[in-house]
C-alpha atoms as a PDB file:
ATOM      1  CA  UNK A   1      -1.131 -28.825  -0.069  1.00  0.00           C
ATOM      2  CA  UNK A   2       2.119 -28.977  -2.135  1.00  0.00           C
ATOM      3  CA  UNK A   3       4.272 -25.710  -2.677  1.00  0.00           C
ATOM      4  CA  UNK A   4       3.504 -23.784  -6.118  1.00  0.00           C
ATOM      5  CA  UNK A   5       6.647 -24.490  -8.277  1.00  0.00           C
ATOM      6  CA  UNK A   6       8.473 -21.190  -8.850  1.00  0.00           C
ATOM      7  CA  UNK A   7       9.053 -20.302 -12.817  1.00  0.00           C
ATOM      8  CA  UNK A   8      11.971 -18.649 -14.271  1.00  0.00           C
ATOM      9  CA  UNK A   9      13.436 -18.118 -17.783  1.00  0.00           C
ATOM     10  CA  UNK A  10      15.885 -16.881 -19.118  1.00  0.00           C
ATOM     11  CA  UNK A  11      16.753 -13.291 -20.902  1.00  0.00           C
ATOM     12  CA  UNK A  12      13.776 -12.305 -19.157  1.00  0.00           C
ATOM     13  CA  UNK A  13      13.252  -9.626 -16.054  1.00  0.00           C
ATOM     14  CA  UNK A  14      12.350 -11.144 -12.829  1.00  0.00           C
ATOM     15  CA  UNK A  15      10.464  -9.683  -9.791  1.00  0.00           C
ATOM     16  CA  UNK A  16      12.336 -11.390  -7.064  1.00  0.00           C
ATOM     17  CA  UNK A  17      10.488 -10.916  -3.017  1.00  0.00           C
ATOM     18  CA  UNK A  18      12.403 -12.278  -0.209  1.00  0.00           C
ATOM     19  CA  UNK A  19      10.786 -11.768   3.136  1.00  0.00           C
ATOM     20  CA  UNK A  20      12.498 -12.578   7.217  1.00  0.00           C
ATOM     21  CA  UNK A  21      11.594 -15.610   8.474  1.00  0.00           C
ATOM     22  CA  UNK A  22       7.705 -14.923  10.247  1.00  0.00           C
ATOM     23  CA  UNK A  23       8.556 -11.316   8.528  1.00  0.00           C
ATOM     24  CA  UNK A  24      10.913 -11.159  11.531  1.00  0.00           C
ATOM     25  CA  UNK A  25      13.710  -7.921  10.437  1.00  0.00           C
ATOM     26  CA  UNK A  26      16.398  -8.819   8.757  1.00  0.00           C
ATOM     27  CA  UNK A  27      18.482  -5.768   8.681  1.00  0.00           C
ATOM     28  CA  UNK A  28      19.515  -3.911  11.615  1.00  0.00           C
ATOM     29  CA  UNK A  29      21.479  -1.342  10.484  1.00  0.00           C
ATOM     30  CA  UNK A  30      22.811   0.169   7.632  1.00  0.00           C
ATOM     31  CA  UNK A  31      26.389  -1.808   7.729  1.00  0.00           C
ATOM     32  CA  UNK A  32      23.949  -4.588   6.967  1.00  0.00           C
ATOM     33  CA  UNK A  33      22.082  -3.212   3.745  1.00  0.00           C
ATOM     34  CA  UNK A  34      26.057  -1.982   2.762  1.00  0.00           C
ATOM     35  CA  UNK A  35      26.977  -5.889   3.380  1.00  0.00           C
ATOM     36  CA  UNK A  36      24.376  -7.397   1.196  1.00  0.00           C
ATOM     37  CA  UNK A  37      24.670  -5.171  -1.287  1.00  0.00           C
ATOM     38  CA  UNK A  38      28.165  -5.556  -1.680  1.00  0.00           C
ATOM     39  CA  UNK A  39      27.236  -9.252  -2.096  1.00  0.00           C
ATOM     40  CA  UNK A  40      24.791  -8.642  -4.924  1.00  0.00           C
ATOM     41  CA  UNK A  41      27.242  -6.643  -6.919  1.00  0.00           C
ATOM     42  CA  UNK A  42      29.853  -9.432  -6.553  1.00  0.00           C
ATOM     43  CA  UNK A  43      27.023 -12.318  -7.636  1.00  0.00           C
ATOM     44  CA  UNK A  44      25.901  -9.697 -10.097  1.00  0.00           C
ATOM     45  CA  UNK A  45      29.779 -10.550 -11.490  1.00  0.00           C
ATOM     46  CA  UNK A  46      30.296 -13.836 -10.619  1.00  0.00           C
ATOM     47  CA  UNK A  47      27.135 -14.889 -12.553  1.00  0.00           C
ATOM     48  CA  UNK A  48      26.888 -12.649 -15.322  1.00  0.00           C
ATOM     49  CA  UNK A  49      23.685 -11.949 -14.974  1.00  0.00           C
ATOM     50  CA  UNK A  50      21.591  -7.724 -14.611  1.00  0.00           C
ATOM     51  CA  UNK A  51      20.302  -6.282 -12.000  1.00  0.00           C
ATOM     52  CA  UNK A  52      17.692  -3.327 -12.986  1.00  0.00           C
ATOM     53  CA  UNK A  53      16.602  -2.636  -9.191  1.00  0.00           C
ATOM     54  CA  UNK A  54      16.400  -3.214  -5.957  1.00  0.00           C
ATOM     55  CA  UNK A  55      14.680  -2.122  -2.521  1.00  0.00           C
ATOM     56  CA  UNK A  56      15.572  -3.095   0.674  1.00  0.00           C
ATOM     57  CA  UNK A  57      13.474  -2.988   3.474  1.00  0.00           C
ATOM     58  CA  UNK A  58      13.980  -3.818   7.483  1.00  0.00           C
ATOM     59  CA  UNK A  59      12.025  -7.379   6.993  1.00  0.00           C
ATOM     60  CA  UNK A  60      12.266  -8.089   3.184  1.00  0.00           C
ATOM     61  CA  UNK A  61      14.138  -7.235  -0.288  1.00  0.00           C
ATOM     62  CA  UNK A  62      12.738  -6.594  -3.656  1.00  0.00           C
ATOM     63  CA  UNK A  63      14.995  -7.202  -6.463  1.00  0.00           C
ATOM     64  CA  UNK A  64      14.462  -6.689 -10.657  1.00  0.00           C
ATOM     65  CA  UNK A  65      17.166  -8.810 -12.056  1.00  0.00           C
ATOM     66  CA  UNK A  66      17.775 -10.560 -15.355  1.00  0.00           C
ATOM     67  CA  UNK A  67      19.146 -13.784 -15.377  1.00  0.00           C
ATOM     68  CA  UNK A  68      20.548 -13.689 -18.611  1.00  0.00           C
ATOM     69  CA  UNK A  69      21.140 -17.034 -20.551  1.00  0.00           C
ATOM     70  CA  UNK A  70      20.455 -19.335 -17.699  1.00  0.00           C
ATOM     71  CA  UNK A  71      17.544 -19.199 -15.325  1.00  0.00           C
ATOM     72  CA  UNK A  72      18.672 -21.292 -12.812  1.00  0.00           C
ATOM     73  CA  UNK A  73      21.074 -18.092 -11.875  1.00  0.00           C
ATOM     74  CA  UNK A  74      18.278 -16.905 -10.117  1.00  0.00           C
ATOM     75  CA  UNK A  75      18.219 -19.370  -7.468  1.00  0.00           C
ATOM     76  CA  UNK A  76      21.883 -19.519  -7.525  1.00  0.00           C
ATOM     77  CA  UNK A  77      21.528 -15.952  -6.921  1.00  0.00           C
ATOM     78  CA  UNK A  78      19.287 -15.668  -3.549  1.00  0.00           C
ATOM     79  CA  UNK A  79      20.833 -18.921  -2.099  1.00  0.00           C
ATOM     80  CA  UNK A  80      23.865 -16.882  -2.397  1.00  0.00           C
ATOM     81  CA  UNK A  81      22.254 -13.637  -0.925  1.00  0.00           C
ATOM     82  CA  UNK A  82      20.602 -15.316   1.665  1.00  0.00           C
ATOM     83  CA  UNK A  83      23.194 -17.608   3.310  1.00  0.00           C
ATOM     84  CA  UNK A  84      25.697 -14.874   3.208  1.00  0.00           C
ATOM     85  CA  UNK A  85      23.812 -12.263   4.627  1.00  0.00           C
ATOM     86  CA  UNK A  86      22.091 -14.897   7.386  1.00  0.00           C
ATOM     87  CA  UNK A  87      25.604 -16.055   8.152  1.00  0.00           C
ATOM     88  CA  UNK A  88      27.085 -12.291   8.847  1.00  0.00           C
ATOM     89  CA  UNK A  89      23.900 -11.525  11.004  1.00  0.00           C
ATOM     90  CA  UNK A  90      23.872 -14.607  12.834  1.00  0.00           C
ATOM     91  CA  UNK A  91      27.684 -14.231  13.870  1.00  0.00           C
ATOM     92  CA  UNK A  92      27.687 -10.730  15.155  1.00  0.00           C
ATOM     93  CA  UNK A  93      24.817 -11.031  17.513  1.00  0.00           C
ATOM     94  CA  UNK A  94      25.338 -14.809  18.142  1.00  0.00           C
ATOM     95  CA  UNK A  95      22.583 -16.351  17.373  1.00  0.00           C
ATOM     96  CA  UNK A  96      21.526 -18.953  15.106  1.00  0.00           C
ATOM     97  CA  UNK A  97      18.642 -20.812  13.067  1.00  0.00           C
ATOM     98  CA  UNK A  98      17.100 -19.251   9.874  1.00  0.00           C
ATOM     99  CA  UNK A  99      17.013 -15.691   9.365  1.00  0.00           C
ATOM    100  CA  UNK A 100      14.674 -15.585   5.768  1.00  0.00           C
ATOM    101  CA  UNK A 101      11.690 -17.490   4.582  1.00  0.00           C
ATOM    102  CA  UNK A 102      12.430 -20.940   3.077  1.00  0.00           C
ATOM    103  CA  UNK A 103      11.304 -19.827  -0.620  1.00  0.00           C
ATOM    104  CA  UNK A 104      11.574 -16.418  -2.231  1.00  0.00           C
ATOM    105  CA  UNK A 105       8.599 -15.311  -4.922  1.00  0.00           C
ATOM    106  CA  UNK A 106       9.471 -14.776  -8.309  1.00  0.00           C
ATOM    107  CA  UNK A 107       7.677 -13.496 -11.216  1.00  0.00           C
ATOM    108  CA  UNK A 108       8.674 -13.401 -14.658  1.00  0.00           C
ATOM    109  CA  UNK A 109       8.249  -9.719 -16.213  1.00  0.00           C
ATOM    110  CA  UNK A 110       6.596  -8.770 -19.463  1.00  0.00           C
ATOM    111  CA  UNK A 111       9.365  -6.225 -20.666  1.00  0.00           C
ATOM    112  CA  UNK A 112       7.515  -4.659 -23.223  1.00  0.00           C
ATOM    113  CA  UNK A 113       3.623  -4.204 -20.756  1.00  0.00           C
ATOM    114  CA  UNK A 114       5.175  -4.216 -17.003  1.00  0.00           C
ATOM    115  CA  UNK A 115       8.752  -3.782 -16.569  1.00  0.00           C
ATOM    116  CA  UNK A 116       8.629  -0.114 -16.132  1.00  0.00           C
ATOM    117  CA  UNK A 117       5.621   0.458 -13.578  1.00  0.00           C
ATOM    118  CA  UNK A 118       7.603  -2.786 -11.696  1.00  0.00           C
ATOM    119  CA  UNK A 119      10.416  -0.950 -11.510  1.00  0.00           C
ATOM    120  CA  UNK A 120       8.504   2.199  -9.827  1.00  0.00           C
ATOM    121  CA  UNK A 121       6.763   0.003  -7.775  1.00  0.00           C
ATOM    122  CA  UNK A 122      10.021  -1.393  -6.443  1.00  0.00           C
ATOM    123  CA  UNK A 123      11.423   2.285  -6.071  1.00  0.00           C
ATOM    124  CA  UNK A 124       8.555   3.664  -4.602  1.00  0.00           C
ATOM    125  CA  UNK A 125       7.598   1.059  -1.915  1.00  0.00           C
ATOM    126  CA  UNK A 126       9.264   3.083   1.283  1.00  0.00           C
ATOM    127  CA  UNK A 127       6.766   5.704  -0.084  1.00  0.00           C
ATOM    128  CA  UNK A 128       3.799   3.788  -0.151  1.00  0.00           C
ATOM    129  CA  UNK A 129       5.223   1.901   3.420  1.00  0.00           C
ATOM    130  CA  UNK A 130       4.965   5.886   4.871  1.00  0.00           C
ATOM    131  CA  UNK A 131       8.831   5.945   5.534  1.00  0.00           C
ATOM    132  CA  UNK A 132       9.587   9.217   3.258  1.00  0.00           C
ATOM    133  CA  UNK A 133       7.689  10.950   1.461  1.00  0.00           C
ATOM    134  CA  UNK A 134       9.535  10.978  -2.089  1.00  0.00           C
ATOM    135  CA  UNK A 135      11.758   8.117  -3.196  1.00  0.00           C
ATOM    136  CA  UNK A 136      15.018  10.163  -3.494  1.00  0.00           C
ATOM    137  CA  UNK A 137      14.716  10.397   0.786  1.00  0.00           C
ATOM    138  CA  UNK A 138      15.102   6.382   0.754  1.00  0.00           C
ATOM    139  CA  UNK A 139      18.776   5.194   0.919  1.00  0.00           C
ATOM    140  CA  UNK A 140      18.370   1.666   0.184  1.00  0.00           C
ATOM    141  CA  UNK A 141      16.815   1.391  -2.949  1.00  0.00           C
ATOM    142  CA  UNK A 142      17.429   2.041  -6.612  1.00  0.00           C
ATOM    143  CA  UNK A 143      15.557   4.934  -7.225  1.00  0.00           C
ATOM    144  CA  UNK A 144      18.415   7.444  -7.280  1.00  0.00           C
ATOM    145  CA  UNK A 145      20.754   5.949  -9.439  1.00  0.00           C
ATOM    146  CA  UNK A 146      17.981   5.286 -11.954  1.00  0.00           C
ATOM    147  CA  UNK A 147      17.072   8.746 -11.269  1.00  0.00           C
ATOM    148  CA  UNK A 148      20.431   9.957 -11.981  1.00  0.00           C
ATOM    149  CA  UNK A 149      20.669  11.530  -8.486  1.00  0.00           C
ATOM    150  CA  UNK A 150      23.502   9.070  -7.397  1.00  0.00           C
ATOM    151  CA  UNK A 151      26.353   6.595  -9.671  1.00  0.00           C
ATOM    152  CA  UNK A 152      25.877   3.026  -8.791  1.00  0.00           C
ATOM    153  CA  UNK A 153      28.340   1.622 -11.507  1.00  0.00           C
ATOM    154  CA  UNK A 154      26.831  -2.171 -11.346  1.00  0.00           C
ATOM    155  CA  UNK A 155      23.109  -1.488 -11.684  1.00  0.00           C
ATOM    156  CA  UNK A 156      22.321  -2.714 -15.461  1.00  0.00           C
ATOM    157  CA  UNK A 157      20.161  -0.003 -17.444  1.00  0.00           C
ATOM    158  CA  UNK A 158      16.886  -2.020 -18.194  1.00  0.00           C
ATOM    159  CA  UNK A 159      15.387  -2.070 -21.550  1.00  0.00           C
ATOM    160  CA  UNK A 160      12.338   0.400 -20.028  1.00  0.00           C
ATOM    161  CA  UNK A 161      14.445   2.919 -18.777  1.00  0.00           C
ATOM    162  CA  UNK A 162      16.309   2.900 -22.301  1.00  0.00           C
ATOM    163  CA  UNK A 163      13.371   3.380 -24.016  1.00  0.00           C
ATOM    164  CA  UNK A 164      12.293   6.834 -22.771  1.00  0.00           C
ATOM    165  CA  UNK A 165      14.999   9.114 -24.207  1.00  0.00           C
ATOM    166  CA  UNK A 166      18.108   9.167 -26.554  1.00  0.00           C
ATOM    167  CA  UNK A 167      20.282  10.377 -23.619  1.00  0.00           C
ATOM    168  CA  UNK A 168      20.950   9.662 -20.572  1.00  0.00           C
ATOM    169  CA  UNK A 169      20.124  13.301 -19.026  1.00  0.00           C
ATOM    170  CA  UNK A 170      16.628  12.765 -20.206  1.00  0.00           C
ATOM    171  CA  UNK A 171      16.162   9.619 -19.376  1.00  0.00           C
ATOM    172  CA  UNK A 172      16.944  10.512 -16.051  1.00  0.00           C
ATOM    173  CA  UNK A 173      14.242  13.193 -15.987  1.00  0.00           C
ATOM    174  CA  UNK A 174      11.843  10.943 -17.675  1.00  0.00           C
ATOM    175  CA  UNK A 175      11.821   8.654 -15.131  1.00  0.00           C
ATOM    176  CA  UNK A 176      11.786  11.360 -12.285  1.00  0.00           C
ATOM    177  CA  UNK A 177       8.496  12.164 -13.982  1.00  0.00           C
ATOM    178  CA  UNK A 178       6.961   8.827 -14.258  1.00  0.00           C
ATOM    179  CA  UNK A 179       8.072   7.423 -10.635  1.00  0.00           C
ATOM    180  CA  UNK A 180       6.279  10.952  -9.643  1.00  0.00           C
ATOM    181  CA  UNK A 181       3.123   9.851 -11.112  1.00  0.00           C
ATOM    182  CA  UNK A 182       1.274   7.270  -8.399  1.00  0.00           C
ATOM    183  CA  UNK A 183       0.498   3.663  -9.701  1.00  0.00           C
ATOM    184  CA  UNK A 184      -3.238   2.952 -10.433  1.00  0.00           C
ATOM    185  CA  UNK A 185      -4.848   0.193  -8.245  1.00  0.00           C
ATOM    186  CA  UNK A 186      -5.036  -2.796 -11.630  1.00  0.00           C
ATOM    187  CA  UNK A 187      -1.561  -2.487 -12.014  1.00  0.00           C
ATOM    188  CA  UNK A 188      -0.693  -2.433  -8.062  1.00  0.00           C
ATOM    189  CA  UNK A 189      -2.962  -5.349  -7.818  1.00  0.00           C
ATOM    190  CA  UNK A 190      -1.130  -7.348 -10.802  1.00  0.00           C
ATOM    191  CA  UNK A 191       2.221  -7.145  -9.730  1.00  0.00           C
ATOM    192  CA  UNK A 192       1.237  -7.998  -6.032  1.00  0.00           C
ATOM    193  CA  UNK A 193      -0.842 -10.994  -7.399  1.00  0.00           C
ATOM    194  CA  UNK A 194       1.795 -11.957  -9.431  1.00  0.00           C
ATOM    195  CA  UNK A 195       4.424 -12.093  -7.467  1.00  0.00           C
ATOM    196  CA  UNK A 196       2.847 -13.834  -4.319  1.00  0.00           C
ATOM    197  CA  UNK A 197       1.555 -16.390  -6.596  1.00  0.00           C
ATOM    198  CA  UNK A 198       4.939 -17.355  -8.796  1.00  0.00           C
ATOM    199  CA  UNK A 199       2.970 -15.973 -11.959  1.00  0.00           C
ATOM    200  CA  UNK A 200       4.337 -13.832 -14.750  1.00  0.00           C
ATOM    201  CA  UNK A 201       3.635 -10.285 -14.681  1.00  0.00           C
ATOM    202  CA  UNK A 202       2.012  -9.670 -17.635  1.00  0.00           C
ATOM    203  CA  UNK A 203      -1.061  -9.873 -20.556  1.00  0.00           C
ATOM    204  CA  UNK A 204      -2.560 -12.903 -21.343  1.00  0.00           C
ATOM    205  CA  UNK A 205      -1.076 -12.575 -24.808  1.00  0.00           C
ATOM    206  CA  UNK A 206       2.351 -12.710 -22.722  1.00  0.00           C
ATOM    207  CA  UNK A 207       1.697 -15.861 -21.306  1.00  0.00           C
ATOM    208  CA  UNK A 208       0.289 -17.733 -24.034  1.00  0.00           C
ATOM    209  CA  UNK A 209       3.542 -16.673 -26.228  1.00  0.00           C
ATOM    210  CA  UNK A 210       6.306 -17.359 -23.101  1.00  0.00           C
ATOM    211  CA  UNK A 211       4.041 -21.073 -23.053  1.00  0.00           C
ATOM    212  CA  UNK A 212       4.252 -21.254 -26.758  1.00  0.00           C
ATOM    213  CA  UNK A 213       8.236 -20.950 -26.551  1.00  0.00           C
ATOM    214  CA  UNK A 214       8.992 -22.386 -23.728  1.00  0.00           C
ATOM    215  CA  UNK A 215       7.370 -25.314 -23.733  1.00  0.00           C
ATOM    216  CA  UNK A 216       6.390 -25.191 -20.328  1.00  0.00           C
ATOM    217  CA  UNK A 217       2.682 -24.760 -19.111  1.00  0.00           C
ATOM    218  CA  UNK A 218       2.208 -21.290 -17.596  1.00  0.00           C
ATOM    219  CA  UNK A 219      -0.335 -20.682 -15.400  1.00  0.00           C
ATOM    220  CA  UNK A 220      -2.889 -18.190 -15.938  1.00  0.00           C
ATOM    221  CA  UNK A 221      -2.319 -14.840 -13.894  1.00  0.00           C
ATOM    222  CA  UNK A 222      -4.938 -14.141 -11.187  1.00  0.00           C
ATOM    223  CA  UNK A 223      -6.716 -10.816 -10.564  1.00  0.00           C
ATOM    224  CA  UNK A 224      -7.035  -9.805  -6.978  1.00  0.00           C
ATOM    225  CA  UNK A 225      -7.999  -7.036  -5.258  1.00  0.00           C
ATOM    226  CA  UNK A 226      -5.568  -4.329  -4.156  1.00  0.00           C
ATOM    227  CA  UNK A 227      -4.561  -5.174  -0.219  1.00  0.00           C
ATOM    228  CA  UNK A 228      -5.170  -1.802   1.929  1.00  0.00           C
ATOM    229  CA  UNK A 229      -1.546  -2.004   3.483  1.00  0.00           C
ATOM    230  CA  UNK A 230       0.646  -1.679   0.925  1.00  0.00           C
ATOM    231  CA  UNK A 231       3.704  -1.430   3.663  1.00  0.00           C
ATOM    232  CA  UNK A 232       4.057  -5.386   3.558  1.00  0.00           C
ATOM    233  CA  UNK A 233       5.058  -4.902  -0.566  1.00  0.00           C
END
């Protein structure tokens, strides 16, 4: 059965997944999460494009990024992030072969309907994996700088976050309040389907106008059920 073509456009937010080859670790320590984060702010640069958030995980990375004006920065992007950090890992333990999956998932965001609760659901996955018990306790993901807990001067401010408050103090809080809230099992269910499947994340009224813009035929976004162990996400 052929591969499901991934879709990606630009000036849009993108839920990016990228798991370890046979969701084998791909991080074993934090020198490596400091590494390949020091190689997404530097593609971040190089490429112009935003990143909203990001979650790293022993055996996969989520990411929220904007590829601004051209899409194809997306897969410029993970090529990027995944040979460097594959060829770092592979030299200091001596080893060799692939170290991540051949394709990453990607789903285009609705900005206006989803990119908020994606954002929590990218912050709050070590929660819902059972590895802390409140987001601020996780080191590797976005949630405190968004949070206003910690700076991180190259994570973009997405167009959710700006919306809650005037300020940036309140903001902050806002979105200490929202992450606190847990996310229903539709919208868990969406974002998982979505992003496993190379859909858009979004209404149906999003994906009729991104296919009415575009040009390019968008398929429908599935409904599935919520899977029971949420640690894999």
């Amino acid at each position: 059965m052929p591969r499901k073509s991934r879709i990606a456009f630009p000036n849009l937010p993108h839920h990016i997944v990228q798991r370890g080859h046979s969701r084998r670790d791909v991080f074993y320590g934090d020198y490596d999460r400091t590494d390949y984060l020091k190689t997404l702010a530097e593609c971040r640069e190089a490429l112009g494009l935003k990143v909203y958030g990001y979650c790293l995980m022993s055996n996969h990375v989520h990411l929220l990024v904007d590829p601004a004006a051209e899409a194809s920065n997306i897969s410029v992007l993970m090529k990027r992030l995944a040979g460097r950090h594959a060829r770092r890992v592979n030299l200091r333990n001596s080893w060799s072969g692939s170290l991540w999956e051949s394709r990453f998932k990607c789903s285009p965001i609705d900005t206006d309907g989803y990119l908020l609760t994606c954002g929590r659901y990218i912050d709050l996955n070590p929660v819902r994996a059972g590895l802390v018990r409140s987001p601020e306790q996780y080191a590797w993901s976005s949630y405190r700088a968004r949070a206003g807990m910690t700076p991180c001067e190259w994570l973009d401010l997405d167009p959710a976050i700006t919306a809650l408050a005037e300020t940036d103090s309140r903001r902050h809080e806002r979105y200490r309040e929202i992450a606190g809230v847990p996310i229903n099992d539709e919208d868990l269910a969406t974002i998982r389907g979505a992003s496993s499947r190379n859909q858009l994340t979004g209404s149906r009224d999003f994906i009729d106008q991104i296919a009415s813009t575009s040009g390019v035929h968008v398929p429908a976004r599935s409904r599935g059920r919520p899977r029971k162990n949420s640690s894999r996400n």
